[in-house]
N, C-alpha and C. Protein backbone atom coordinates (compact mmCIF):
# COMPACT_ATOMS: atom_id res chain seq x y z
N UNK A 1 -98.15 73.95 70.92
CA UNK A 1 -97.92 73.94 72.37
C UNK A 1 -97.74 75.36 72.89
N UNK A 2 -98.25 75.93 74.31
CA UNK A 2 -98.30 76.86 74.63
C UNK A 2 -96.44 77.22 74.98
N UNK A 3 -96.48 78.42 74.69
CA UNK A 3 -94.44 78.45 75.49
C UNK A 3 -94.47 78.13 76.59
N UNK A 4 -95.56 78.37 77.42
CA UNK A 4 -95.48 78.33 79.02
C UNK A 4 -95.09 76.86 79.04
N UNK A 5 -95.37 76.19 78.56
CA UNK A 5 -95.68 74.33 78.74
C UNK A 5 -94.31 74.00 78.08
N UNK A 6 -94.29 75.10 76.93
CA UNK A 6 -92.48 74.14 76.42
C UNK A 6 -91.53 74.84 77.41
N UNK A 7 -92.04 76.13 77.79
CA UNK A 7 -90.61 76.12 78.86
C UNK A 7 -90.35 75.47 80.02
N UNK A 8 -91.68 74.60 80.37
CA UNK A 8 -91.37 73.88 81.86
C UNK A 8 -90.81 72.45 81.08
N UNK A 9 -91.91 72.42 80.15
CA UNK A 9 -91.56 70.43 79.59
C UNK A 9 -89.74 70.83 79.63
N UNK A 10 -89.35 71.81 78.82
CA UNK A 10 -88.03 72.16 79.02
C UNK A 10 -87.22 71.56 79.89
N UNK A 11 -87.23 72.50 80.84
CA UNK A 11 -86.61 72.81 81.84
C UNK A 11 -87.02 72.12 83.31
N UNK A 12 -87.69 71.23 82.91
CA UNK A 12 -87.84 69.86 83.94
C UNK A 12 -87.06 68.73 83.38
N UNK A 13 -87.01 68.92 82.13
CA UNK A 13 -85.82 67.60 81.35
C UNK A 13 -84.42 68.47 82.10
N UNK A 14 -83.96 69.58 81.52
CA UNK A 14 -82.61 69.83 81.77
C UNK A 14 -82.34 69.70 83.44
N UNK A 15 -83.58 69.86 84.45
CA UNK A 15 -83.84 69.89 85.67
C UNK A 15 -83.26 68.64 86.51
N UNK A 16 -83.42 67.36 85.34
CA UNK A 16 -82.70 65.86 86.12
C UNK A 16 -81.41 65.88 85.62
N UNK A 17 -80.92 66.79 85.02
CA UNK A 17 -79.36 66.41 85.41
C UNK A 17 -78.83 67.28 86.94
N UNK A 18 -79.24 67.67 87.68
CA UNK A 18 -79.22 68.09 88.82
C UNK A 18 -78.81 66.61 89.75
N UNK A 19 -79.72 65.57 88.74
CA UNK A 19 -79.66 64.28 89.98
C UNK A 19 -78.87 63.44 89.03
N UNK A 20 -78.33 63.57 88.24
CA UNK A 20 -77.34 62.36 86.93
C UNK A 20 -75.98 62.43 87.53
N UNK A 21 -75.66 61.82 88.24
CA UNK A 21 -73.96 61.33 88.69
C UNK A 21 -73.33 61.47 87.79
N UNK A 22 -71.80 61.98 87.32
CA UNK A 22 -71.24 61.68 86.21
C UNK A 22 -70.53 60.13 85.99
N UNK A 23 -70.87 59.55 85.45
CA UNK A 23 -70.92 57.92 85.30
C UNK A 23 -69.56 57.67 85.30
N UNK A 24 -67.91 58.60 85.03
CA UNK A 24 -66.82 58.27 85.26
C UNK A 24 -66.53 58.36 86.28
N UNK A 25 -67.39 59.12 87.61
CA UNK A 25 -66.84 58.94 88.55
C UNK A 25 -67.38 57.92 89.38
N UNK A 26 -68.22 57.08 89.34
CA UNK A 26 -68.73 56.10 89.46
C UNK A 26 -67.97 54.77 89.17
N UNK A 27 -68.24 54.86 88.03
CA UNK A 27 -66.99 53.60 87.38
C UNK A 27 -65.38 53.14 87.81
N UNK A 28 -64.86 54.41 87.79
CA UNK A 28 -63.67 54.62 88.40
C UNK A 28 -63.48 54.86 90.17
N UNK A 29 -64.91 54.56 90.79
CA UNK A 29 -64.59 53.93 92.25
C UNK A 29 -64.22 55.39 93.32
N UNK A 30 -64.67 56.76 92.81
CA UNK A 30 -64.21 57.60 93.99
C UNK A 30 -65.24 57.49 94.81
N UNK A 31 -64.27 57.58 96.31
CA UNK A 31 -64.98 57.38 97.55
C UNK A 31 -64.95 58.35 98.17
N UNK A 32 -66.31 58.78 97.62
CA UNK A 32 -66.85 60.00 98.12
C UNK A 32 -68.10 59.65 98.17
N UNK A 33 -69.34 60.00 98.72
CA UNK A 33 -70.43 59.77 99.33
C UNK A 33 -71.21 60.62 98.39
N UNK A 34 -70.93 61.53 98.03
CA UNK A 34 -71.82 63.06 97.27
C UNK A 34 -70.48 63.47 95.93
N UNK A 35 -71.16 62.52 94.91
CA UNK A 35 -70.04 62.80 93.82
C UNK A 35 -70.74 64.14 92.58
N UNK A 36 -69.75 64.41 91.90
CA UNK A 36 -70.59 65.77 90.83
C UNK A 36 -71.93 65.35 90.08
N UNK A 37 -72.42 65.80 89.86
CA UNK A 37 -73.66 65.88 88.79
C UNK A 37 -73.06 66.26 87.45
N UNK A 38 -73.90 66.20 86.59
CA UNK A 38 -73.61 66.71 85.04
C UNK A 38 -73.78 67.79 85.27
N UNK A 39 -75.01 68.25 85.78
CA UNK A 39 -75.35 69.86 86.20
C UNK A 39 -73.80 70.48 86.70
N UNK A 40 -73.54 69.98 87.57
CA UNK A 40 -72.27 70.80 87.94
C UNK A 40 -71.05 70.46 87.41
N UNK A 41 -71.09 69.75 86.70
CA UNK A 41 -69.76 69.80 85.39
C UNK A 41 -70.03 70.91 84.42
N UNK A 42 -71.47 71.19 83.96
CA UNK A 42 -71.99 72.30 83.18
C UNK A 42 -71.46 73.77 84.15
N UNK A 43 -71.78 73.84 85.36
CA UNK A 43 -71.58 74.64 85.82
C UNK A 43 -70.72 75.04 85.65
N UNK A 44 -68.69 73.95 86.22
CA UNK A 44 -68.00 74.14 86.33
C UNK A 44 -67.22 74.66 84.87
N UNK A 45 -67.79 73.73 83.77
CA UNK A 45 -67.35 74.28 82.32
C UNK A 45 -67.55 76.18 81.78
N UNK A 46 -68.71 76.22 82.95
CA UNK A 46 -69.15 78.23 82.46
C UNK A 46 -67.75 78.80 83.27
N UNK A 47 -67.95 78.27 84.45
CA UNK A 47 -66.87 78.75 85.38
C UNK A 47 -65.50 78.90 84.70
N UNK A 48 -64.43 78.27 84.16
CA UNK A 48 -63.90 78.15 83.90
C UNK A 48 -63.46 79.01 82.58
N UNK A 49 -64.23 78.68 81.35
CA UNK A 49 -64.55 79.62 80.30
C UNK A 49 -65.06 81.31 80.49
N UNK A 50 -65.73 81.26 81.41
CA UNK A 50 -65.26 82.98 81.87
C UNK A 50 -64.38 83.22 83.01
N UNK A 51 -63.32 82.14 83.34
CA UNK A 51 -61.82 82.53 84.00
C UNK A 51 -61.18 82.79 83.03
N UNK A 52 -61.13 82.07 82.39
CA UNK A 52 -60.51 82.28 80.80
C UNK A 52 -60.60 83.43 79.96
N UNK A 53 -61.51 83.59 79.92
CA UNK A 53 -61.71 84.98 79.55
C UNK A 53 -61.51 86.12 79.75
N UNK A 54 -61.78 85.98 80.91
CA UNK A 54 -61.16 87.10 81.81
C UNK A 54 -59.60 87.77 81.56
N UNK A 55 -58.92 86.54 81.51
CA UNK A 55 -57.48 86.62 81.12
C UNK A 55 -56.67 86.48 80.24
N UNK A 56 -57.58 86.25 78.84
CA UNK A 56 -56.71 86.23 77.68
C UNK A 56 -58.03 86.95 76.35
N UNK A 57 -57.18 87.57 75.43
CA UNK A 57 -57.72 88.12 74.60
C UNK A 57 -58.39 86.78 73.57
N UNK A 58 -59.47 86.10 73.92
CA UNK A 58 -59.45 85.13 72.86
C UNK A 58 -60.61 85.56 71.76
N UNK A 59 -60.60 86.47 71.03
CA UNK A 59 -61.68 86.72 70.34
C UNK A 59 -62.08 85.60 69.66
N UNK A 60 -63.07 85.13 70.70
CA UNK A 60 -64.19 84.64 70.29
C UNK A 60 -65.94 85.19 70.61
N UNK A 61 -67.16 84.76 70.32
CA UNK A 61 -68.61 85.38 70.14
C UNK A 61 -68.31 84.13 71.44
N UNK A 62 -68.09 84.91 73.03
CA UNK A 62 -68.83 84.27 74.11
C UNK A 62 -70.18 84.36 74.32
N UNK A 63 -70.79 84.56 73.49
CA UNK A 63 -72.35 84.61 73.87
C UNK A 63 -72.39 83.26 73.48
N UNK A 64 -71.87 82.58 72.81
CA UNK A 64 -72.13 81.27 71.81
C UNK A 64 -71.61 80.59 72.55
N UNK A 65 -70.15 80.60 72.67
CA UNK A 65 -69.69 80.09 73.77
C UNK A 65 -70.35 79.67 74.98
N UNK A 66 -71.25 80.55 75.72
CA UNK A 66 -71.49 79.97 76.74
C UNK A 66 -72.89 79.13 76.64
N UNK A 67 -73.56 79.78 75.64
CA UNK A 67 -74.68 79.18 75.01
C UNK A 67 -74.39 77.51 75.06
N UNK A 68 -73.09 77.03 74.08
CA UNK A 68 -72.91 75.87 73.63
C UNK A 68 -72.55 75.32 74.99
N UNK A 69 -72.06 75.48 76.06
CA UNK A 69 -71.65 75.11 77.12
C UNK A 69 -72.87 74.23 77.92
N UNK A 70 -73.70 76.01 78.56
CA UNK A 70 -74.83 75.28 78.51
C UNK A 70 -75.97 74.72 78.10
N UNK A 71 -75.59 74.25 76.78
CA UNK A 71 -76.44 73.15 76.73
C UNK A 71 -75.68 71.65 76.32
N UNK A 72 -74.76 71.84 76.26
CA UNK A 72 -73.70 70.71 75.54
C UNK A 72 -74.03 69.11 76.27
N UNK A 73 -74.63 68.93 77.09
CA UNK A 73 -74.87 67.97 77.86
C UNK A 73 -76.37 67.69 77.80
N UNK A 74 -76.76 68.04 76.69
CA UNK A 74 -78.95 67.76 76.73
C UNK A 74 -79.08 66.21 76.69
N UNK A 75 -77.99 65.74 75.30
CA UNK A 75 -78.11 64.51 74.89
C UNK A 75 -78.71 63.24 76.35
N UNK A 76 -77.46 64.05 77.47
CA UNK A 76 -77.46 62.89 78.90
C UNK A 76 -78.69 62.66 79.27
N UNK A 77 -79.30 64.02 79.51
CA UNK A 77 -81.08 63.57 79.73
C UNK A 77 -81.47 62.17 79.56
N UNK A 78 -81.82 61.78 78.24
CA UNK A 78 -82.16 60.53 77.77
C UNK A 78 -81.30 59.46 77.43
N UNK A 79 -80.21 59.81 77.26
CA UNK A 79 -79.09 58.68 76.90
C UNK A 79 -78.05 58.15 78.26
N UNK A 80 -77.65 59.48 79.28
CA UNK A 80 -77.38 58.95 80.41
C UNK A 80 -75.67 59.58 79.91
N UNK A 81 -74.55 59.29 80.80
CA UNK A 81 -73.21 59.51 80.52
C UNK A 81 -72.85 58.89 80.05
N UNK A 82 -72.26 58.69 78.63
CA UNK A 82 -71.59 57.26 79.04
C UNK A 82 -70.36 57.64 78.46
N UNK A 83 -69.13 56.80 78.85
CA UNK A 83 -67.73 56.73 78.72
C UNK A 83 -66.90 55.75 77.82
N UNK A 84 -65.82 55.93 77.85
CA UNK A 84 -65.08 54.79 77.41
C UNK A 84 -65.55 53.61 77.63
N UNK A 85 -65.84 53.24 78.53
CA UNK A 85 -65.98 52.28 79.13
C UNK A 85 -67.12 51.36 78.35
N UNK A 86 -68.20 52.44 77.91
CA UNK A 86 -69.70 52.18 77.33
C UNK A 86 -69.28 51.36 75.67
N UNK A 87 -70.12 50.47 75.80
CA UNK A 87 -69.96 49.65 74.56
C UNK A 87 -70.91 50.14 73.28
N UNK A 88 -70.26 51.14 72.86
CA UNK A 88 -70.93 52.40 71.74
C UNK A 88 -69.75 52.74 71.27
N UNK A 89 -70.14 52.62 69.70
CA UNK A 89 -69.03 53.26 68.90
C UNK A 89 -68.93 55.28 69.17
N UNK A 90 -67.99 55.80 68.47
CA UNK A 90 -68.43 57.25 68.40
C UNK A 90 -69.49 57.58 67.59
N UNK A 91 -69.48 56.89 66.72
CA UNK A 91 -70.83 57.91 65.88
C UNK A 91 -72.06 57.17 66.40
N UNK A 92 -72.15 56.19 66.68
CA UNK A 92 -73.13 55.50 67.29
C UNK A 92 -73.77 56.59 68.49
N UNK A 93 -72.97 57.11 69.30
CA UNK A 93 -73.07 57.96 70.56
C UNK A 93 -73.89 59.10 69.86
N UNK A 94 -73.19 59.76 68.33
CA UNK A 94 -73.65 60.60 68.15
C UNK A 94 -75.01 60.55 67.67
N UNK A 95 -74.78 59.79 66.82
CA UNK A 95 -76.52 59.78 66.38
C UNK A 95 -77.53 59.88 67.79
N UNK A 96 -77.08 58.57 68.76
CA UNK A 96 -78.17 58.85 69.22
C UNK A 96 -78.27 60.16 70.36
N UNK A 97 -77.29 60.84 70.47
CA UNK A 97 -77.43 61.99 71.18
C UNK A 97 -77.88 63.19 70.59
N UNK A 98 -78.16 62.96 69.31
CA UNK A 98 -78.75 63.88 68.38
C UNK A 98 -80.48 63.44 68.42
N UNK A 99 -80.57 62.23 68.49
CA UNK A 99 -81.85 61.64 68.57
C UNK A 99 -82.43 62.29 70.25
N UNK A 100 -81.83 62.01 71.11
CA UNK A 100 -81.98 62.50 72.49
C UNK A 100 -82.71 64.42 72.25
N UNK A 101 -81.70 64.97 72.21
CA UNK A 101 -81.51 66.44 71.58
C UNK A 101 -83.33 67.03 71.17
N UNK A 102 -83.39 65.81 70.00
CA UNK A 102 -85.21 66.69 69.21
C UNK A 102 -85.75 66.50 70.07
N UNK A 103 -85.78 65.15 71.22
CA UNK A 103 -86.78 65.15 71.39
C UNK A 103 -86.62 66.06 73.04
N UNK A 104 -85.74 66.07 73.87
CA UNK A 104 -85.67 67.31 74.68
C UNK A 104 -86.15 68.82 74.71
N UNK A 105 -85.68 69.35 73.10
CA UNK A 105 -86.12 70.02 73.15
C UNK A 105 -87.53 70.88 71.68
N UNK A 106 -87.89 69.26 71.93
CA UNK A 106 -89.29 69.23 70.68
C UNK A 106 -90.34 70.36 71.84
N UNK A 107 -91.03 71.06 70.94
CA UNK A 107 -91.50 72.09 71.48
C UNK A 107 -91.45 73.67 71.72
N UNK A 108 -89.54 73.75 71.85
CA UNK A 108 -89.26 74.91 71.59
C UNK A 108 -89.40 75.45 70.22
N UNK A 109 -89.51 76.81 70.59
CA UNK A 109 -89.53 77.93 69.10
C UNK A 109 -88.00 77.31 68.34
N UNK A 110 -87.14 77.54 69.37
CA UNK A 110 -85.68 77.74 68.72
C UNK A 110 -84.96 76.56 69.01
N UNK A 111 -85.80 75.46 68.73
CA UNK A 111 -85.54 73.96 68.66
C UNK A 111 -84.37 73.60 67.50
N UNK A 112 -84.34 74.37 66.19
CA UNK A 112 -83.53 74.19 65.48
C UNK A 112 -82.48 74.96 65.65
N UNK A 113 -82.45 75.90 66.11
CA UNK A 113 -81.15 76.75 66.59
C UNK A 113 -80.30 75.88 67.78
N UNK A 114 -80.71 75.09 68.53
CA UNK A 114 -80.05 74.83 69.50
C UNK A 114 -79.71 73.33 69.23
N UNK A 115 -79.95 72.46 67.58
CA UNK A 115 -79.27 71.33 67.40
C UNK A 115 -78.29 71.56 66.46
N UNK A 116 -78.66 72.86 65.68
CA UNK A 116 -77.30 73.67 64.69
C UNK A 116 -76.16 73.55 66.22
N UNK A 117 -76.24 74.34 66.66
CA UNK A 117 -75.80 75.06 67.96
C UNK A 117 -75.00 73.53 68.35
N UNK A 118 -75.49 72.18 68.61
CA UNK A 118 -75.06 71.10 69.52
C UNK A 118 -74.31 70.21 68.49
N UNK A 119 -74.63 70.75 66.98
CA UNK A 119 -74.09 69.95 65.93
C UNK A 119 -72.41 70.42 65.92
N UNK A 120 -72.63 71.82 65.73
CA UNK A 120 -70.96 72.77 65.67
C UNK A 120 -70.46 72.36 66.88
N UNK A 121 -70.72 71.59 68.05
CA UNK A 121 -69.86 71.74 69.18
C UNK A 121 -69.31 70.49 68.70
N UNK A 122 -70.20 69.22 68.40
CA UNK A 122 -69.64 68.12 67.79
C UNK A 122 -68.92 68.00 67.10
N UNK A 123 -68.93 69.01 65.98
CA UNK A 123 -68.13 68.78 64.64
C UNK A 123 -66.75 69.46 64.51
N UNK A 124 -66.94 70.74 65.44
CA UNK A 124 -65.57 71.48 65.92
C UNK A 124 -64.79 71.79 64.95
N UNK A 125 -65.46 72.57 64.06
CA UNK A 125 -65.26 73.26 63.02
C UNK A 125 -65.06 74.66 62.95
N UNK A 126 -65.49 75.03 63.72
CA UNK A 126 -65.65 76.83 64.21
C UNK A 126 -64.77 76.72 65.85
N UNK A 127 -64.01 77.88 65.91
CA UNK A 127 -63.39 77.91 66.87
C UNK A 127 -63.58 78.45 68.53
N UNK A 128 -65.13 78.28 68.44
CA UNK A 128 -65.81 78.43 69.24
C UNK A 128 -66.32 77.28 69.90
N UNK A 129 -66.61 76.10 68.86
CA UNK A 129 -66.54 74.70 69.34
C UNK A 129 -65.38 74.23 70.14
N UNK A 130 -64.22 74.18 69.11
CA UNK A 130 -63.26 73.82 69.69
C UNK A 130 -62.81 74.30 71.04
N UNK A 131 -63.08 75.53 71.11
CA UNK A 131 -62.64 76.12 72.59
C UNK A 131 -63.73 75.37 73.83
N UNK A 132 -65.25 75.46 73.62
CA UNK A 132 -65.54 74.41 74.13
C UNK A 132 -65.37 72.81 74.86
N UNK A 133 -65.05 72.35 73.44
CA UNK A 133 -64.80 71.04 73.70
C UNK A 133 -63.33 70.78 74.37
N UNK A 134 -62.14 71.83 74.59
CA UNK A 134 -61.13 71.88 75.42
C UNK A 134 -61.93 71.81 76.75
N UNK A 135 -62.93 72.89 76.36
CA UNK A 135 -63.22 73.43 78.16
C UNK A 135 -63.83 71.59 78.88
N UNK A 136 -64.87 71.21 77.82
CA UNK A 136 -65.32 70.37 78.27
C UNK A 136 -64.23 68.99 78.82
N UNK A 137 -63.22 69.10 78.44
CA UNK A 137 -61.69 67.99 78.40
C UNK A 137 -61.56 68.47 79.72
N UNK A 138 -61.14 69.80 79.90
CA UNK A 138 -60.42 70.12 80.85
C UNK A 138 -60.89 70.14 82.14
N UNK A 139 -62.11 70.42 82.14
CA UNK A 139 -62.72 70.17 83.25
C UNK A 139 -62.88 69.22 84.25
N UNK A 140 -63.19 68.36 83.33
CA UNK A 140 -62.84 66.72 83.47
C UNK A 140 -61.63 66.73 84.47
N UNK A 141 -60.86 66.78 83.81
CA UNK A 141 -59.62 66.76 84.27
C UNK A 141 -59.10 67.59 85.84
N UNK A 142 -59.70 68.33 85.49
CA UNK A 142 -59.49 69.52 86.76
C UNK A 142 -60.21 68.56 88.10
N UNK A 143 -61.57 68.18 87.89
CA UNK A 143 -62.26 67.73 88.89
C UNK A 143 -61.87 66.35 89.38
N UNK A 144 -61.08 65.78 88.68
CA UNK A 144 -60.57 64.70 88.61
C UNK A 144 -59.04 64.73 89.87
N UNK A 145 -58.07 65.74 89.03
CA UNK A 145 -57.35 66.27 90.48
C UNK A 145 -57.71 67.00 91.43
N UNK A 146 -58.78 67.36 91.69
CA UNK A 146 -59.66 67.72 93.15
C UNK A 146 -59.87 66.70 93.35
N UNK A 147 -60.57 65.43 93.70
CA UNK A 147 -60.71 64.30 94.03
C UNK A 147 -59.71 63.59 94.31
N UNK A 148 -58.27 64.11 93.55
CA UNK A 148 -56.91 63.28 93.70
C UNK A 148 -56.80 63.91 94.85
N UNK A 149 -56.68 65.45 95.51
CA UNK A 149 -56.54 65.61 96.54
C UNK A 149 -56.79 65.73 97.56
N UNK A 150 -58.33 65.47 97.10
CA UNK A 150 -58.84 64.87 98.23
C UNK A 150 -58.57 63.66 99.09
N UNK A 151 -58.24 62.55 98.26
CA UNK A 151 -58.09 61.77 98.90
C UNK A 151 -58.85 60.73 98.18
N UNK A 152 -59.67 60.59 97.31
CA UNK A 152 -60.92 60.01 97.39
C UNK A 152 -60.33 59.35 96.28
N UNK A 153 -59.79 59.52 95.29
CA UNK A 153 -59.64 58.72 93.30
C UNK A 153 -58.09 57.51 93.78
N UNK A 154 -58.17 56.89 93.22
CA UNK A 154 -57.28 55.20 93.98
C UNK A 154 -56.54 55.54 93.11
N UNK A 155 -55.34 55.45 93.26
CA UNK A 155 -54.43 55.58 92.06
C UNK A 155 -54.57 54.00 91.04
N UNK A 156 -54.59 53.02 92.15
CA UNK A 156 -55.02 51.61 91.58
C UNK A 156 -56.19 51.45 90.52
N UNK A 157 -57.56 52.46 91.13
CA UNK A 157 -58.63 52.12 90.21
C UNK A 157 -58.26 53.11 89.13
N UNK A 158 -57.59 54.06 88.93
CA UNK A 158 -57.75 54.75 88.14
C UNK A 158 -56.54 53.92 86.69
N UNK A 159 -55.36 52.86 87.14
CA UNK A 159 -54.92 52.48 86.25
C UNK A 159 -55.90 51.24 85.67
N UNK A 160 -57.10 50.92 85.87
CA UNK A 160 -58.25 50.22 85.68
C UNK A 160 -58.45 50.94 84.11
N UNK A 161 -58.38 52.37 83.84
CA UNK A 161 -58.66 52.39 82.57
C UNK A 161 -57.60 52.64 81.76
N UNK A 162 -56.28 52.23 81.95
CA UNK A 162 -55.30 52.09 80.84
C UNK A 162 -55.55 50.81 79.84
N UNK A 163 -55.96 50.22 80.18
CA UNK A 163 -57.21 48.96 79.11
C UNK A 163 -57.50 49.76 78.51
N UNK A 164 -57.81 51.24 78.57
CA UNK A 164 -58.77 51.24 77.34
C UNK A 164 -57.96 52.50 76.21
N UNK A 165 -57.02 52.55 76.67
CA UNK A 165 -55.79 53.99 76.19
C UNK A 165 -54.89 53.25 74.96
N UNK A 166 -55.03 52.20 74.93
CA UNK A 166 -54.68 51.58 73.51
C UNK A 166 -52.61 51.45 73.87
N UNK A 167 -52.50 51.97 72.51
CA UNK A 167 -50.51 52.02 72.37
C UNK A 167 -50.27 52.87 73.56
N UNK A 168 -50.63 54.29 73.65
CA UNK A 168 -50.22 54.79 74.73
C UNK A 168 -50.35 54.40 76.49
N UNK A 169 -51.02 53.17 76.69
CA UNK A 169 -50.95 53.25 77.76
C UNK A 169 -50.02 52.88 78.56
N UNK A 170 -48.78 52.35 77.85
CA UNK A 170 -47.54 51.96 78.81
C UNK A 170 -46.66 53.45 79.17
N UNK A 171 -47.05 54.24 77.76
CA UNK A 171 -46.45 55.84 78.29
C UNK A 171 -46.83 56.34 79.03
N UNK A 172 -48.40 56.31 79.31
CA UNK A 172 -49.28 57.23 80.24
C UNK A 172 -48.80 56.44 81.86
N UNK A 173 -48.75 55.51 81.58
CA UNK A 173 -48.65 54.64 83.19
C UNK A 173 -47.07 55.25 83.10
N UNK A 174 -46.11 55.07 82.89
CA UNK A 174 -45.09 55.07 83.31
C UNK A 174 -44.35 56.79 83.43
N UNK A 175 -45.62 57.77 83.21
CA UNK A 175 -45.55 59.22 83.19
C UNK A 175 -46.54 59.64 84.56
N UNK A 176 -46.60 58.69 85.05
CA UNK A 176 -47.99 59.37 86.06
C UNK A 176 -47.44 58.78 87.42
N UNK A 177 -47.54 59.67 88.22
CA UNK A 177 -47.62 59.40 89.82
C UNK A 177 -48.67 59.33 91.08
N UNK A 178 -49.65 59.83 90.00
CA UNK A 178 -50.97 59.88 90.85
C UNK A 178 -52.23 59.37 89.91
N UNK A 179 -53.30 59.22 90.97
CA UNK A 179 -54.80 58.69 89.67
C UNK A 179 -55.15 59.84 88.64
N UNK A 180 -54.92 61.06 89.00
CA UNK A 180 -55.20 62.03 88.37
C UNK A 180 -54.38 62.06 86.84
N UNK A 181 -53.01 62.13 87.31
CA UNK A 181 -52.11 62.06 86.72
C UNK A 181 -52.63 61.25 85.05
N UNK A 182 -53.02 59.91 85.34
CA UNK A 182 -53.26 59.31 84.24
C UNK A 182 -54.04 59.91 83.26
N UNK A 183 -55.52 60.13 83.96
CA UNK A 183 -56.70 60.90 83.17
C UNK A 183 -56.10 62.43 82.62
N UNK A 184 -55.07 62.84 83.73
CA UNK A 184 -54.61 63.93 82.57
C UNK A 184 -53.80 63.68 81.53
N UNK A 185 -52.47 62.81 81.94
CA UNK A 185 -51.61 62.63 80.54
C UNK A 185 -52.71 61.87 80.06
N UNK A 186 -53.56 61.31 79.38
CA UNK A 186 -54.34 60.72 78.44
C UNK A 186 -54.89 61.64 77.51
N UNK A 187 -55.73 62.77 78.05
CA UNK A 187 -55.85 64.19 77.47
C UNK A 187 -55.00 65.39 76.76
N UNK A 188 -53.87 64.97 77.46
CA UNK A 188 -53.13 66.17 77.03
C UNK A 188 -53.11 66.20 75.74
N UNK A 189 -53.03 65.16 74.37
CA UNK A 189 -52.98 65.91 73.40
C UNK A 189 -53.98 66.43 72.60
N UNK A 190 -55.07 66.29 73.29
CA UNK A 190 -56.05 67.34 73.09
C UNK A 190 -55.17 68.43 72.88
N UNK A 191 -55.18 69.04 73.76
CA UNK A 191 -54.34 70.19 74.06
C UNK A 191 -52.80 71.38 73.26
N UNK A 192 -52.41 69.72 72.59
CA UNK A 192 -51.41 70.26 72.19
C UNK A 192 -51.18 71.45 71.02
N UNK A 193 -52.45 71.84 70.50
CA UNK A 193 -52.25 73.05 69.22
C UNK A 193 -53.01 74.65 70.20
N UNK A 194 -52.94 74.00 71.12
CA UNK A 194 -54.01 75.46 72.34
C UNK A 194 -52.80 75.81 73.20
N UNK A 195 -52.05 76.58 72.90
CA UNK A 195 -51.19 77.37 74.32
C UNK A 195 -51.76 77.61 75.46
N UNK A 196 -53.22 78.26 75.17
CA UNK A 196 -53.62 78.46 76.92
C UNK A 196 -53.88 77.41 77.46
N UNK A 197 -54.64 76.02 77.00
CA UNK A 197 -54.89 75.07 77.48
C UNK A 197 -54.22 73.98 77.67
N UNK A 198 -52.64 73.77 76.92
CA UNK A 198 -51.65 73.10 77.12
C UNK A 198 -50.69 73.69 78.35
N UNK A 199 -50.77 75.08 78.59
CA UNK A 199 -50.40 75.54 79.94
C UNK A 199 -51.02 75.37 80.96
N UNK A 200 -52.38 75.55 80.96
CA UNK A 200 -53.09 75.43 82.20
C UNK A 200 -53.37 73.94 82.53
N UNK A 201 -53.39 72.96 81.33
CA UNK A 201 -53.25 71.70 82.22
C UNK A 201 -51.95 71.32 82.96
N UNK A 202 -50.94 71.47 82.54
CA UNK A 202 -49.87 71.93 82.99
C UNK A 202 -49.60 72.01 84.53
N UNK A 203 -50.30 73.40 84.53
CA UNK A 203 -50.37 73.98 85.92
C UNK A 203 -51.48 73.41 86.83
N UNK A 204 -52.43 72.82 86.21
CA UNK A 204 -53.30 71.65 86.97
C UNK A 204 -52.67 70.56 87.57
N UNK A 205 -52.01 70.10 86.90
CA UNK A 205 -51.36 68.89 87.38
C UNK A 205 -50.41 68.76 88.15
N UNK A 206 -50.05 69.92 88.37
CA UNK A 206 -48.65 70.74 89.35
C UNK A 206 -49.54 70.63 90.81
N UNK A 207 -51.00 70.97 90.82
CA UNK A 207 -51.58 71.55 92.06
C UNK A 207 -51.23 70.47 93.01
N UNK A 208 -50.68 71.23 94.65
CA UNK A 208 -50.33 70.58 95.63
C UNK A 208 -51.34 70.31 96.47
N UNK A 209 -52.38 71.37 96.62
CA UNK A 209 -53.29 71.66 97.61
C UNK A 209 -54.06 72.66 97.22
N UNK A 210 -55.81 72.20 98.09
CA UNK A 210 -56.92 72.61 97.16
C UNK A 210 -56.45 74.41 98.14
N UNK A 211 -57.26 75.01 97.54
CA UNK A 211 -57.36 76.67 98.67
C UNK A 211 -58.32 76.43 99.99
């Protein structure tokens, strides 16, 4: 295949997550008219990871970092979002988001560099993953209390997914005052071996009002 042709076949796949709703905010009922894209969860995940950066010495290879960022979401292309909610085991998800992955980006030169690349974010073995896959938690989360203050996330629909939080969900409900609230205490122990990211959700969940 010519490069010219794998970089559009490319980059017309990564091109429809521009139009892919993120399927939790859907599910969970925010009433909002114009909800995020995956694209701009990707966005918001770079965003964030070079705030971060900015402000703490985290030696890590951000070239990789942002690399894994953007592309950490190829799988959705063909498989779509799916959540808790989705009746898929975890490894089930993974396989087939690995299956998604070749064939996205079948064509490229550096086709195998970039499922090494989507494998380490999965496996979160290198601490470059892991910082990732915070970012990717947190984000979540962040956009989740923007919507809380907006106005738009039900505190009602959002206890809709303590069904699926197992033992903890009588803690998480009875720790939360807002819809946000839940989806963050559910996350937090992600968090708990990361100082910067056990602080800054922290201070997320504190927020009164957007700027």
């Amino acid at each position: 295949m010519e490069k010219s042709n794998s970089i559009i076949k490319f980059y017309l796949y990564a091109n429809s997550l521009k139009e892919k709703i993120r399927t939790g905010w859907i599910e969970i009922g925010i009433a909002k008219k114009r909800l995020e894209s995956v694209a701009e969860h990707v966005y918001g995940c770079l965003m964030l990871a070079l705030s971060i950066d900015s402000e703490y010495e985290l030696k890590l290879d951000m070239y990789k970092v942002l690399k894994m960022l953007s592309l950490h979401e190829l799988e959705e292309i063909l498989m779509g979002d799916i959540t808790l909610r989705g009746s898929i085991t975890k490894q089930e998800k993974l396989k087939l988001g690995k299956k998604c992955v070749k064939e996205v980006t079948n064509g490229l030169f550096k086709q195998k560099e970039i499922e090494e690349l989507l494998d380490e974010f999965n496996e979160q073995l290198t601490k470059e993953a892991i910082f990732c896959y915070h970012i990717d938690k947190i984000e979540c989360d962040f956009q989740a209390k923007i919507y809380d203050l907006q106005g738009t996330f039900s505190y009602e629909k959002a206890k809709e997914d303590l069904k699926y939080y197992g033992k903890r969900a009588l803690e998480i409900e009875e720790k939360s005052k807002s819809a946000s609230d839940i989806w963050i205490e559910y996350d937090k122990p992600i968090y708990e071996t990361d100082e910067i990211f056990r602080k800054l959700i922290d201070e997320i969940q504190k927020i009164k009002e957007l700027v």
